[in-house]
N, C-alpha and C. Protein backbone atom coordinates (compact mmCIF):
# COMPACT_ATOMS: atom_id res chain seq x y z
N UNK A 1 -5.22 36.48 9.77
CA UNK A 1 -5.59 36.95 11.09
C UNK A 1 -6.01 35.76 11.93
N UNK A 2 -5.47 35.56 12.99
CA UNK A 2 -6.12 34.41 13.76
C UNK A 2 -6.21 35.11 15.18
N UNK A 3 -7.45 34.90 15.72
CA UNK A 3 -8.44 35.38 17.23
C UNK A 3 -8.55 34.16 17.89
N UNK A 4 -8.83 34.51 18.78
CA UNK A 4 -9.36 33.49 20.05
C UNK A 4 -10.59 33.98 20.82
N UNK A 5 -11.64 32.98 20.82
CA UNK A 5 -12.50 34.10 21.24
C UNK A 5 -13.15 33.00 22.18
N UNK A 6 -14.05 33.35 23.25
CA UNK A 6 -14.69 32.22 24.12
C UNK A 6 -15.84 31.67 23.77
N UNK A 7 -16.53 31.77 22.85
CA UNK A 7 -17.59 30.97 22.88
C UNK A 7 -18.27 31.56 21.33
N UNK A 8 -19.24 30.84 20.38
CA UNK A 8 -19.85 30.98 19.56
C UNK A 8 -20.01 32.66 18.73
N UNK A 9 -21.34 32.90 20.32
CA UNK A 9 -21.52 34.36 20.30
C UNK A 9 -20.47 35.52 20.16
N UNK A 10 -19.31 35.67 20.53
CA UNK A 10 -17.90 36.29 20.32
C UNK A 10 -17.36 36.50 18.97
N UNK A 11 -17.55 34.00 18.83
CA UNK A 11 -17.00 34.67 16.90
C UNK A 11 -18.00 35.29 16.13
N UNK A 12 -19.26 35.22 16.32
CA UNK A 12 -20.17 35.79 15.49
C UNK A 12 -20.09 37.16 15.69
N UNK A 13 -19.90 37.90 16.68
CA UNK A 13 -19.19 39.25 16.59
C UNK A 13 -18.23 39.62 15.91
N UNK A 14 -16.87 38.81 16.34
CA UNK A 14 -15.69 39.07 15.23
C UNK A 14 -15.56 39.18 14.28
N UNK A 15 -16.93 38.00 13.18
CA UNK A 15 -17.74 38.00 11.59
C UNK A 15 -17.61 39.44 11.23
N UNK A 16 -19.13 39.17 11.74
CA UNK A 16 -19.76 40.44 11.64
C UNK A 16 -18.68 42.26 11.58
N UNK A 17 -17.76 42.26 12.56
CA UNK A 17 -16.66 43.23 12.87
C UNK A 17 -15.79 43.35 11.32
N UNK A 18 -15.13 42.23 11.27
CA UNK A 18 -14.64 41.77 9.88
C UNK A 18 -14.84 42.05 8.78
N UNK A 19 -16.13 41.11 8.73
CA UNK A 19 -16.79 41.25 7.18
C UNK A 19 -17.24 42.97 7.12
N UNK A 20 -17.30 43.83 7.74
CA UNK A 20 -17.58 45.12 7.58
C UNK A 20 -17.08 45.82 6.70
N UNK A 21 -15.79 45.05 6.70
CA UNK A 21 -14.37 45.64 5.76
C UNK A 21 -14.15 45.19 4.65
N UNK A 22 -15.28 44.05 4.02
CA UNK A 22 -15.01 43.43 3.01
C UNK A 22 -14.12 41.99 3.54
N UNK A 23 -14.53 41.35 2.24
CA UNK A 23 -13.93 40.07 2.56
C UNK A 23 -12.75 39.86 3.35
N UNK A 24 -12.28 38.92 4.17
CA UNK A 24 -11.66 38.61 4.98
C UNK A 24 -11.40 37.11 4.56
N UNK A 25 -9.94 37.01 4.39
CA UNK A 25 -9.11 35.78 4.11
C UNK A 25 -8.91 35.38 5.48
N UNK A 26 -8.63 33.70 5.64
CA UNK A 26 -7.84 32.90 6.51
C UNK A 26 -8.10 33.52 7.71
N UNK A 27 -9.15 33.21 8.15
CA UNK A 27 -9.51 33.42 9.55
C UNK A 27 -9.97 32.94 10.45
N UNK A 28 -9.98 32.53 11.55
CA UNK A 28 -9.21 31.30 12.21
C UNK A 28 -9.71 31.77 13.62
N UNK A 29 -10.59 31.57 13.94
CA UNK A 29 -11.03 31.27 15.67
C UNK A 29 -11.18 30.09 16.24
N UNK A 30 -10.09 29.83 18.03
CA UNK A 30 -10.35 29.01 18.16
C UNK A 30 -11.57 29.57 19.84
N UNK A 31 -12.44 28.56 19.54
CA UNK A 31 -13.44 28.68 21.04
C UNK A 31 -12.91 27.63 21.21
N UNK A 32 -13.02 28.41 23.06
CA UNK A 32 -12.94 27.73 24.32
C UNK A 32 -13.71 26.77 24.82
N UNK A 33 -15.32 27.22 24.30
CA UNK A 33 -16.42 27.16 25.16
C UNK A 33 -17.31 26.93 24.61
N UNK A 34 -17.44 26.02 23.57
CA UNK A 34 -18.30 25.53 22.49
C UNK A 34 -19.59 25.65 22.93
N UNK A 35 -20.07 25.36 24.39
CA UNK A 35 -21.33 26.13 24.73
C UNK A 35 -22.01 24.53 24.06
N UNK A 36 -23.41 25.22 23.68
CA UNK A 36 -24.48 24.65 23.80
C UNK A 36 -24.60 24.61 21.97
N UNK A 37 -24.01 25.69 21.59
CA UNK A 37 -24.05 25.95 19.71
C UNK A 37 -25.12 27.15 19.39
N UNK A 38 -26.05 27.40 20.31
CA UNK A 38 -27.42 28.36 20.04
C UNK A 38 -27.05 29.80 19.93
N UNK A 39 -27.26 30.28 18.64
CA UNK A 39 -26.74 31.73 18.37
C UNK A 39 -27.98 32.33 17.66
N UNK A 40 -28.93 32.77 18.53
CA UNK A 40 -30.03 33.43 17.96
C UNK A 40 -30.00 34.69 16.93
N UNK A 41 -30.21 34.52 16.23
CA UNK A 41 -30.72 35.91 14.95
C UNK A 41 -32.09 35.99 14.34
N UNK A 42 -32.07 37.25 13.67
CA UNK A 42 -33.43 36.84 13.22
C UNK A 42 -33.82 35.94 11.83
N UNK A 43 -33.01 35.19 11.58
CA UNK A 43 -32.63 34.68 10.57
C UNK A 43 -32.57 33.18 10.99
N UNK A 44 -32.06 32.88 12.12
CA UNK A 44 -31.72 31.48 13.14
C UNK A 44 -32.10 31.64 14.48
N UNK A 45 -33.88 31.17 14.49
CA UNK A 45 -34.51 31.13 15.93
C UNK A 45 -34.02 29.61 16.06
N UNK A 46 -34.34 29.55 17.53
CA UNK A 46 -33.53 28.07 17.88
C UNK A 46 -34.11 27.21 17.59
N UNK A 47 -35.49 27.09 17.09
CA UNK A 47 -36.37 26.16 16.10
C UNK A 47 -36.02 25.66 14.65
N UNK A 48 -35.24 26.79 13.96
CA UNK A 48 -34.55 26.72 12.90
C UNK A 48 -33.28 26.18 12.77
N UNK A 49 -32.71 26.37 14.04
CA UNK A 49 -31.03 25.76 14.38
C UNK A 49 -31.32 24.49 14.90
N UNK A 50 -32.17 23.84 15.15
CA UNK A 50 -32.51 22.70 15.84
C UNK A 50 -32.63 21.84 14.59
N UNK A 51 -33.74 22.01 13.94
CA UNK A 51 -34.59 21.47 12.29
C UNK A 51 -33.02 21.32 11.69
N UNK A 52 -32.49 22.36 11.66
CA UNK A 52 -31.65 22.31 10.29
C UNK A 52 -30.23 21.33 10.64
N UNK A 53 -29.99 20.98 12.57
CA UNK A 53 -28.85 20.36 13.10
C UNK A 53 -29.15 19.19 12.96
N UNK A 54 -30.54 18.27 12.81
CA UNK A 54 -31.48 17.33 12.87
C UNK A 54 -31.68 16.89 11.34
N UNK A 55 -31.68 17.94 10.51
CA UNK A 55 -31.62 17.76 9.30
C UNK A 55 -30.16 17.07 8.77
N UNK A 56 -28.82 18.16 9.39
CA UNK A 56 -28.07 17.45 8.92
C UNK A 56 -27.28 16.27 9.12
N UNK A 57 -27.73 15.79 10.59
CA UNK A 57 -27.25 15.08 11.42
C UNK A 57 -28.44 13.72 10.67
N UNK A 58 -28.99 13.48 9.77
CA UNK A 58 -29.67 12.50 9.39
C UNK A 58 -30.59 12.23 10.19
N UNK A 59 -31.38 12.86 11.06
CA UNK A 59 -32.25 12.80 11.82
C UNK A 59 -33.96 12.70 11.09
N UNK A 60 -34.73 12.30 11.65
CA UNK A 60 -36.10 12.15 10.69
C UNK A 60 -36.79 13.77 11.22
N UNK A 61 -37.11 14.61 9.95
CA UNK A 61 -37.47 15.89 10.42
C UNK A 61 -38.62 15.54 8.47
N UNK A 62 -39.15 16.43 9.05
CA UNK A 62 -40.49 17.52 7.72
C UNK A 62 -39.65 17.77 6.82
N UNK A 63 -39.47 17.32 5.82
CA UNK A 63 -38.58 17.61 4.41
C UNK A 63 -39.46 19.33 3.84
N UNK A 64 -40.33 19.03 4.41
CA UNK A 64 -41.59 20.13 3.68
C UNK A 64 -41.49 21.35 5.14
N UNK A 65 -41.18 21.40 6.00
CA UNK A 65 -41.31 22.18 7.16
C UNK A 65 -41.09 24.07 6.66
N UNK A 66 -41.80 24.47 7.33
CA UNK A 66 -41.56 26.05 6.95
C UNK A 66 -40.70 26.27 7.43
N UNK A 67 -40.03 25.66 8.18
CA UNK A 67 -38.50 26.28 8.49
C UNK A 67 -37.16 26.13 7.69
N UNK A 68 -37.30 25.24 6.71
CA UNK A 68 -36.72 25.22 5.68
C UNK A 68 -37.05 26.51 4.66
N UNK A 69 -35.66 27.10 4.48
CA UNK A 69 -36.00 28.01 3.68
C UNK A 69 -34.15 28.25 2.79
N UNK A 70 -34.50 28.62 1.52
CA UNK A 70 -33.22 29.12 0.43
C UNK A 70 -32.20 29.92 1.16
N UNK A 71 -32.82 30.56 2.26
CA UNK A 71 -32.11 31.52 2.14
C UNK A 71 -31.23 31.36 3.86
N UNK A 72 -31.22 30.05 4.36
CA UNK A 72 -30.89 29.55 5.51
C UNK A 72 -29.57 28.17 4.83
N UNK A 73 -29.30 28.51 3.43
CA UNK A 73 -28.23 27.48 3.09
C UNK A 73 -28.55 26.59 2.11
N UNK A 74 -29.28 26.29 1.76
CA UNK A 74 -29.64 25.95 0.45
C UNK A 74 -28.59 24.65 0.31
N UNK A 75 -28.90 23.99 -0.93
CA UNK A 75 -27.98 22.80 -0.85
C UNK A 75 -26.68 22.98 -0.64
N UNK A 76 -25.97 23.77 -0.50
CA UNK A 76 -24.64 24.06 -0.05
C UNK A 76 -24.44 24.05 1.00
N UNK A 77 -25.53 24.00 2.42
CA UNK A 77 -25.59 23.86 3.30
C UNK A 77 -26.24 22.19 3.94
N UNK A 78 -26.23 21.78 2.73
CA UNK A 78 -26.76 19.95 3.05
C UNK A 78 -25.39 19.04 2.96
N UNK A 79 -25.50 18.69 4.76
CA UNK A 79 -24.00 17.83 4.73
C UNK A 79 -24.57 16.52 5.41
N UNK A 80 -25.81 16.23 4.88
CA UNK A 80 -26.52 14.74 5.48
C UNK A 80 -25.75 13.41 4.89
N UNK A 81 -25.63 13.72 3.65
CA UNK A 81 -24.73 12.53 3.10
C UNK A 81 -24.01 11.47 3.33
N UNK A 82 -24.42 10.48 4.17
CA UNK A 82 -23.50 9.42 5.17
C UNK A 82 -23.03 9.65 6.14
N UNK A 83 -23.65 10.72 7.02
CA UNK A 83 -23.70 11.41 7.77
C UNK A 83 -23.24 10.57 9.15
N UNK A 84 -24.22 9.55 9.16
CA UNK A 84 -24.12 8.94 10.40
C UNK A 84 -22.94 7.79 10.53
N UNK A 85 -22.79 7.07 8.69
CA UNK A 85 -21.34 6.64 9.17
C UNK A 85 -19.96 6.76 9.12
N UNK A 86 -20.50 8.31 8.79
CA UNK A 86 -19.16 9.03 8.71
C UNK A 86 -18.73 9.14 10.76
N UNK A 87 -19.68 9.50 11.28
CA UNK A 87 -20.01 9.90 12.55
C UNK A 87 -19.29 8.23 13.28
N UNK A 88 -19.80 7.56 12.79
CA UNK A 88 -18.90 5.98 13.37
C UNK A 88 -17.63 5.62 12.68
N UNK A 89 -17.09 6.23 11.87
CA UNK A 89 -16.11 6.15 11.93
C UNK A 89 -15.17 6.73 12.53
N UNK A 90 -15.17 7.67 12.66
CA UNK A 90 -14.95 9.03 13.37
C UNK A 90 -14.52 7.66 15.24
N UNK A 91 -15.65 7.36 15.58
CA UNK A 91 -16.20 7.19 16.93
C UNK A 91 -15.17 5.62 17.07
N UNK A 92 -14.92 4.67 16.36
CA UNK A 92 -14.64 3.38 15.49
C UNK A 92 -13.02 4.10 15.42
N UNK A 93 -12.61 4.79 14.89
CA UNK A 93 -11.18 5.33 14.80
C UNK A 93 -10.56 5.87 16.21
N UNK A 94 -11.27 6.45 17.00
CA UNK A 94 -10.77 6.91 17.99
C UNK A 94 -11.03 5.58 19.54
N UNK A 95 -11.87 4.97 18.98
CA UNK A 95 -11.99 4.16 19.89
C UNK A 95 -10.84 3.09 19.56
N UNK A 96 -10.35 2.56 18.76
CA UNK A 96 -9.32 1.93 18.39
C UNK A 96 -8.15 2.61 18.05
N UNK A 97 -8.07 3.85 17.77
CA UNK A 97 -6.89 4.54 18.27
C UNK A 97 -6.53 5.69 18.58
N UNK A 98 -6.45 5.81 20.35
CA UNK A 98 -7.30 7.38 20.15
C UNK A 98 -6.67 8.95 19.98
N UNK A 99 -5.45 8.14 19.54
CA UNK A 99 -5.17 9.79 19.15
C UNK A 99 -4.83 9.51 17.91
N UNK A 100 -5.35 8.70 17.18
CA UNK A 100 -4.79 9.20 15.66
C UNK A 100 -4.98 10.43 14.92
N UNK A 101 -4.77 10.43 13.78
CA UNK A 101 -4.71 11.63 13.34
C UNK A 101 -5.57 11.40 11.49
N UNK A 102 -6.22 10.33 11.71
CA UNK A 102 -7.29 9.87 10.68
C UNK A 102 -8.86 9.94 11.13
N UNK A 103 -8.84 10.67 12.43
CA UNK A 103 -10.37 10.68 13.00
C UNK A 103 -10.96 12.10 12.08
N UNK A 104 -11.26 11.79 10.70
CA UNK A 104 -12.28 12.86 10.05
C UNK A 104 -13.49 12.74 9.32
N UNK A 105 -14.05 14.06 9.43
CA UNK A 105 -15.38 13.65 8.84
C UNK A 105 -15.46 14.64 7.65
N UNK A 106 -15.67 13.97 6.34
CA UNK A 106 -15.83 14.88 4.93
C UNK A 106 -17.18 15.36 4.40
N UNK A 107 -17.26 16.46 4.26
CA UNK A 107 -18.37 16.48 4.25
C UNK A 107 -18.80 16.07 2.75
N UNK A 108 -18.38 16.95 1.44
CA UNK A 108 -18.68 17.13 0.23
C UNK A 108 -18.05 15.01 -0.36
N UNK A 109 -19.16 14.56 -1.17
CA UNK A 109 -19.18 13.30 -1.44
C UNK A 109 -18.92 13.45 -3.05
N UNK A 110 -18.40 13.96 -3.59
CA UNK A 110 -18.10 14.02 -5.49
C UNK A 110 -16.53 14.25 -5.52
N UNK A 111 -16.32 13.30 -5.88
CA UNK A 111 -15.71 13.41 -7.11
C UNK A 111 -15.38 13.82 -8.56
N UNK A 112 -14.42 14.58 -8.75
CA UNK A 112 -14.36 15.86 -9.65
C UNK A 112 -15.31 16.99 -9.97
N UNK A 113 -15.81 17.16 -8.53
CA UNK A 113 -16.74 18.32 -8.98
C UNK A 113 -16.47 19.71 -9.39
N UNK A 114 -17.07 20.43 -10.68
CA UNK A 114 -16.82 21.61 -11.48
C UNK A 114 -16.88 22.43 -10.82
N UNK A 115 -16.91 23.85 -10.83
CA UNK A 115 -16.85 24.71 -10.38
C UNK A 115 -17.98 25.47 -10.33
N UNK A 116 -19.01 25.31 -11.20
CA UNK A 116 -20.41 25.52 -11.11
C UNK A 116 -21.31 24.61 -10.74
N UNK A 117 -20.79 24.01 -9.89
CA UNK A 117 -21.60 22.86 -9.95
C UNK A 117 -22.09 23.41 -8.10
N UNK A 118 -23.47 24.41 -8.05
CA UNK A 118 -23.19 24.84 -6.57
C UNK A 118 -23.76 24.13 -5.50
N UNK A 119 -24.81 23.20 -6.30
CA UNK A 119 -25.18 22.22 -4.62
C UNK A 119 -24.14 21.41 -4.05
N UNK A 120 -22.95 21.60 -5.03
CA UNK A 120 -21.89 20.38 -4.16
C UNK A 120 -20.69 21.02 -3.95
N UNK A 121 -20.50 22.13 -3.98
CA UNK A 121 -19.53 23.21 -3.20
C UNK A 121 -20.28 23.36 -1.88
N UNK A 122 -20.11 22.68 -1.22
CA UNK A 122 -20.68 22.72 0.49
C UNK A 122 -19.46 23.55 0.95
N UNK A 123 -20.38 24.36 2.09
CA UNK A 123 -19.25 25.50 2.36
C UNK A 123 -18.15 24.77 3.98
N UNK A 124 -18.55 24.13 4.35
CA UNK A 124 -17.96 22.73 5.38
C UNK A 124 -17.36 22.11 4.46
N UNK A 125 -16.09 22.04 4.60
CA UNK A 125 -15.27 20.92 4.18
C UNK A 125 -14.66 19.92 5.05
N UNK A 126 -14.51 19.95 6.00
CA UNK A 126 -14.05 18.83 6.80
C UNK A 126 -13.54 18.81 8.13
N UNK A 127 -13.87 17.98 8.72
CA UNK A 127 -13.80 17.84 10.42
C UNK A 127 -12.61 16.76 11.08
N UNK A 128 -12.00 17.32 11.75
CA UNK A 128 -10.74 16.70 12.35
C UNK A 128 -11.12 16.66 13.73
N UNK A 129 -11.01 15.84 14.28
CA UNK A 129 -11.06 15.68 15.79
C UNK A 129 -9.96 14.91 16.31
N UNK A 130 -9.57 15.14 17.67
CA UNK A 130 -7.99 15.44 18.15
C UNK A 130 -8.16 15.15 19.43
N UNK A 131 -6.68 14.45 19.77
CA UNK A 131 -6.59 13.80 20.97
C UNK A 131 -5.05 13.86 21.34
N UNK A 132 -4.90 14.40 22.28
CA UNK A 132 -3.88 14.30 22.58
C UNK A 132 -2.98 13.37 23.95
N UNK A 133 -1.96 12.71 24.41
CA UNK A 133 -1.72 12.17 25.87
C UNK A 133 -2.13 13.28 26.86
N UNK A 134 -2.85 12.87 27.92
CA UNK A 134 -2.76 13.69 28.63
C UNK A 134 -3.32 14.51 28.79
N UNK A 135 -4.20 14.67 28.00
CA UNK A 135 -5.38 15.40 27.39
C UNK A 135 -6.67 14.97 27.66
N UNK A 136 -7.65 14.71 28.68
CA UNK A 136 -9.01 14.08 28.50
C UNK A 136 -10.04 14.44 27.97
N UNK A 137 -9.86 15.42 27.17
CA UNK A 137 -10.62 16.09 26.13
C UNK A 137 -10.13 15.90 24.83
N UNK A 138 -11.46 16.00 23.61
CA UNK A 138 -11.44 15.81 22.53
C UNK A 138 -11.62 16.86 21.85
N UNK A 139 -10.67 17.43 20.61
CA UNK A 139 -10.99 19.02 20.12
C UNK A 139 -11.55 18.84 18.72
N UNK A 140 -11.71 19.01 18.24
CA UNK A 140 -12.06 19.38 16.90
C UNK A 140 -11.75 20.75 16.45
N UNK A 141 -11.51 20.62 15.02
CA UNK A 141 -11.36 21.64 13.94
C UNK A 141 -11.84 21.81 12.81
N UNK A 142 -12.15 22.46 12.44
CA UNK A 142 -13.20 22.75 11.55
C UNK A 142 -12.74 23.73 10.11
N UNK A 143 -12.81 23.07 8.89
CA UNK A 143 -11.88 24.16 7.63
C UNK A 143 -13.37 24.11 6.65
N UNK A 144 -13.28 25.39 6.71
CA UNK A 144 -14.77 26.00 6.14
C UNK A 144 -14.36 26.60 4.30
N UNK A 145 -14.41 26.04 3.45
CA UNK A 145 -13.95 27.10 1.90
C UNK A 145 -14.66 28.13 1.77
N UNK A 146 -16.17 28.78 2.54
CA UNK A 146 -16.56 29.79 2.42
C UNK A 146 -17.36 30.05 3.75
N UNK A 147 -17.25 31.09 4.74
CA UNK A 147 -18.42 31.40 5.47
C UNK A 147 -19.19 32.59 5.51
N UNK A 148 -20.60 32.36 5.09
CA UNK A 148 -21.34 33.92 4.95
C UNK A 148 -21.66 33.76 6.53
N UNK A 149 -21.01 35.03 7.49
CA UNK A 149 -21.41 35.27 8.87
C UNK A 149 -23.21 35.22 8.99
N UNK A 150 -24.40 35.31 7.83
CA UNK A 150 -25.19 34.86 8.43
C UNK A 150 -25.88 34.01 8.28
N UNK A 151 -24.78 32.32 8.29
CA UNK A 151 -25.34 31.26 8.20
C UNK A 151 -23.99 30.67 9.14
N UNK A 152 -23.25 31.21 9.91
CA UNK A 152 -22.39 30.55 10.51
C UNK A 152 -23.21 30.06 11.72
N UNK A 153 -24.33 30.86 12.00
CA UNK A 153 -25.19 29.93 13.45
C UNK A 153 -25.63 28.59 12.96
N UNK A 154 -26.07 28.50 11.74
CA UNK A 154 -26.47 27.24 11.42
C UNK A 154 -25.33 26.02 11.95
N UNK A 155 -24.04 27.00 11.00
CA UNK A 155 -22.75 25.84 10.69
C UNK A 155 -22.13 25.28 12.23
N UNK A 156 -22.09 26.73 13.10
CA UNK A 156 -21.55 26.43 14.57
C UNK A 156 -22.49 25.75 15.14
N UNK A 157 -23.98 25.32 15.02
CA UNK A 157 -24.54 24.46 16.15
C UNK A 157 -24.90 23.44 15.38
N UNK A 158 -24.36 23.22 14.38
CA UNK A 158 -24.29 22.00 13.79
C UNK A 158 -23.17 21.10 13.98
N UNK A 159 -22.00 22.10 14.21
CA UNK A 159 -20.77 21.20 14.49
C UNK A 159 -20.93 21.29 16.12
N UNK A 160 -21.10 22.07 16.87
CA UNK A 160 -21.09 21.85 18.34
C UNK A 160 -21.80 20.57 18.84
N UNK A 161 -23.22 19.88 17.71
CA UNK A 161 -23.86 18.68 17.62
C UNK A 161 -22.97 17.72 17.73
N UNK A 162 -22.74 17.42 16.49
CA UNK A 162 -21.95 16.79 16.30
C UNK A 162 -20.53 16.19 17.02
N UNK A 163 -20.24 17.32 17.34
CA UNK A 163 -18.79 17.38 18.39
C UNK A 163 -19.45 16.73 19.90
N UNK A 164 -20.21 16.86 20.14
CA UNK A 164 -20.81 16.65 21.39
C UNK A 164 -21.39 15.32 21.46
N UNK A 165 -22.22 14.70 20.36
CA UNK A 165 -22.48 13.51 20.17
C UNK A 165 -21.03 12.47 19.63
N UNK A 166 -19.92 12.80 19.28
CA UNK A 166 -19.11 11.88 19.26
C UNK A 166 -18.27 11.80 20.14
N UNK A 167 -18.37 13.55 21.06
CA UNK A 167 -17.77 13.28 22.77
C UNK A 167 -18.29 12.18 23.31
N UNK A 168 -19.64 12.34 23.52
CA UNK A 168 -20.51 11.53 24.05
C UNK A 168 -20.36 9.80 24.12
N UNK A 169 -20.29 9.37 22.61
CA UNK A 169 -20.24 8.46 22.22
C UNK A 169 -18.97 8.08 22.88
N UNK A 170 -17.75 8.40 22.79
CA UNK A 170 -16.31 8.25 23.22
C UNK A 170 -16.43 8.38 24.91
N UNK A 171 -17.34 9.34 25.71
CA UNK A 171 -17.04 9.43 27.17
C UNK A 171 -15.79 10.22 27.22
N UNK A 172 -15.63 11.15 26.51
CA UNK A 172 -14.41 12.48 26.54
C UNK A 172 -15.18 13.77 26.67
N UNK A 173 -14.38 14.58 27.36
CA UNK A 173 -15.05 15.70 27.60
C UNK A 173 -15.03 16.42 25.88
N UNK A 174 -15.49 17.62 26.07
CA UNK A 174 -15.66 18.74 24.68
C UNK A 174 -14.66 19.57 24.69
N UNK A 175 -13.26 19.68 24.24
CA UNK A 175 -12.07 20.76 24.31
C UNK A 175 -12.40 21.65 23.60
N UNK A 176 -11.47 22.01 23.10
CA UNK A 176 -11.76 23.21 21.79
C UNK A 176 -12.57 23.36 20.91
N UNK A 177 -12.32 24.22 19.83
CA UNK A 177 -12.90 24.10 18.54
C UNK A 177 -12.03 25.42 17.38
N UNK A 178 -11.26 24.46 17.24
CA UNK A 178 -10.84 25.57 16.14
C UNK A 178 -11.32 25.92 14.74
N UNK A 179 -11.76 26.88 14.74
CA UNK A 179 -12.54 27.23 13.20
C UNK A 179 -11.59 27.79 12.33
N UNK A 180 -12.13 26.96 11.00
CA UNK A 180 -10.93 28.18 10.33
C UNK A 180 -11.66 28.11 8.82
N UNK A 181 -11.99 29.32 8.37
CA UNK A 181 -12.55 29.52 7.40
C UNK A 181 -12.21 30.38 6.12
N UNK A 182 -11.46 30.29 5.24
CA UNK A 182 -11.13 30.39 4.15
C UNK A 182 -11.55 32.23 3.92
N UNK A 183 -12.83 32.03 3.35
CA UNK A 183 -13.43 33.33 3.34
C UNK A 183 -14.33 33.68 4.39
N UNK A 184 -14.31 35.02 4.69
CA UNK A 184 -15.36 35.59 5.38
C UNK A 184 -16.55 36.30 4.82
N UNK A 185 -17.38 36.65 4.46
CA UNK A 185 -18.64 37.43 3.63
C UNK A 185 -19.88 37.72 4.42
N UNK A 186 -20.15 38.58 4.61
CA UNK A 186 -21.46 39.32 5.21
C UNK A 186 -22.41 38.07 4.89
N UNK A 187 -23.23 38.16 3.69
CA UNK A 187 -24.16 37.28 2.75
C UNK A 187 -23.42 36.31 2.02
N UNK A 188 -24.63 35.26 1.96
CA UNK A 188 -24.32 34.39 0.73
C UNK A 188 -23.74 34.96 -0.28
N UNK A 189 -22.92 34.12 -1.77
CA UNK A 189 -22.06 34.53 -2.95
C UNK A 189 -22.09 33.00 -3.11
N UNK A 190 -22.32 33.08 -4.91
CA UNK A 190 -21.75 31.88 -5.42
C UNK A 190 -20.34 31.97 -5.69
């Protein structure tokens, strides 16, 4: 199934619509309107989406903070890992060539990892960002191996960060964002 939807809040509807029915394969939204990333729940106040975008973006935050909590992503949701020079390369690739098609960012750092092995099944697998002639915008895409709809606010204003700070860095506007996520699931599942 692939949607198009305008902005964050939309796909988190479409989730939610979806996952109603049970899991949902290969599903694929692209936003228009990447917005700002802030998708309030009661699960993700914008204090929590902030901490946890800051967290993964290698930012200096409270390792100990009450806003850290298991049940907001847990190490499967920790994509700090060279975070920042993954982020210059990214910035370093497109600035030297800018539409290649090697501008990515990985998240998961192991090599041959098992299948039980769950702090390093990160549910982000990897970030493509895109340039086209003619184009003065920069898009990104996004391939997710699992998304529980209520931790995708985390995942979407983490990448809208991100996407926005390597716009930034480059002086390109923010194009798209195509999501595309493997599974769909109400809740977390190992």
């Amino acid at each position: 199934m692939k949607t198009t939807v305008k902005n964050g809040q939309q796909a988190l509807a479409q989730m939610l619509s979806l996952t109603n029915k049970g899991p949902t394969y290969f599903v694929t939204l692209d936003i228009l309107e990447p917005g700002d990333g802030v998708i309030e729940t009661p699960l993700w106040p914008k204090e929590a989406l902030e901490y946890y975008t800051a967290w993964n973006l290698g930012k200096e935050v409270d390792p100990k903070s009450p806003l850290r909590k298991e049940s907001r992503g847990g190490d499967q949701g920790d994509y700090r890992v060279a975070i920042n020079d993954k982020i210059e390369n990214v910035v370093d690739c497109l600035t030297k060539f800018p539409y290649s098609k090697r501008a990515f960012i990985t998240i998961p750092n192991f090599g041959n990892l098992k299948h039980d092995q769950t702090s390093g099944m990160k549910c982000m697998r990897e970030i493509q960002f895109i340039r086209t002639p003619g184009d003065p915008n920069l898009h990104c895409a996004v391939h997710m191996r699992a998304q529980a709809v209520s931790i995708f606010p985390k995942n979407y204003h983490f990448l809208v960060s991100l996407f926005k700070e390597v716009c930034d860095r480059l002086e390109v506007g923010m194009g798209f964002v195509h999501y595309h996520a493997n599974i769909v699931v109400g809740e977390r599942e190992d």
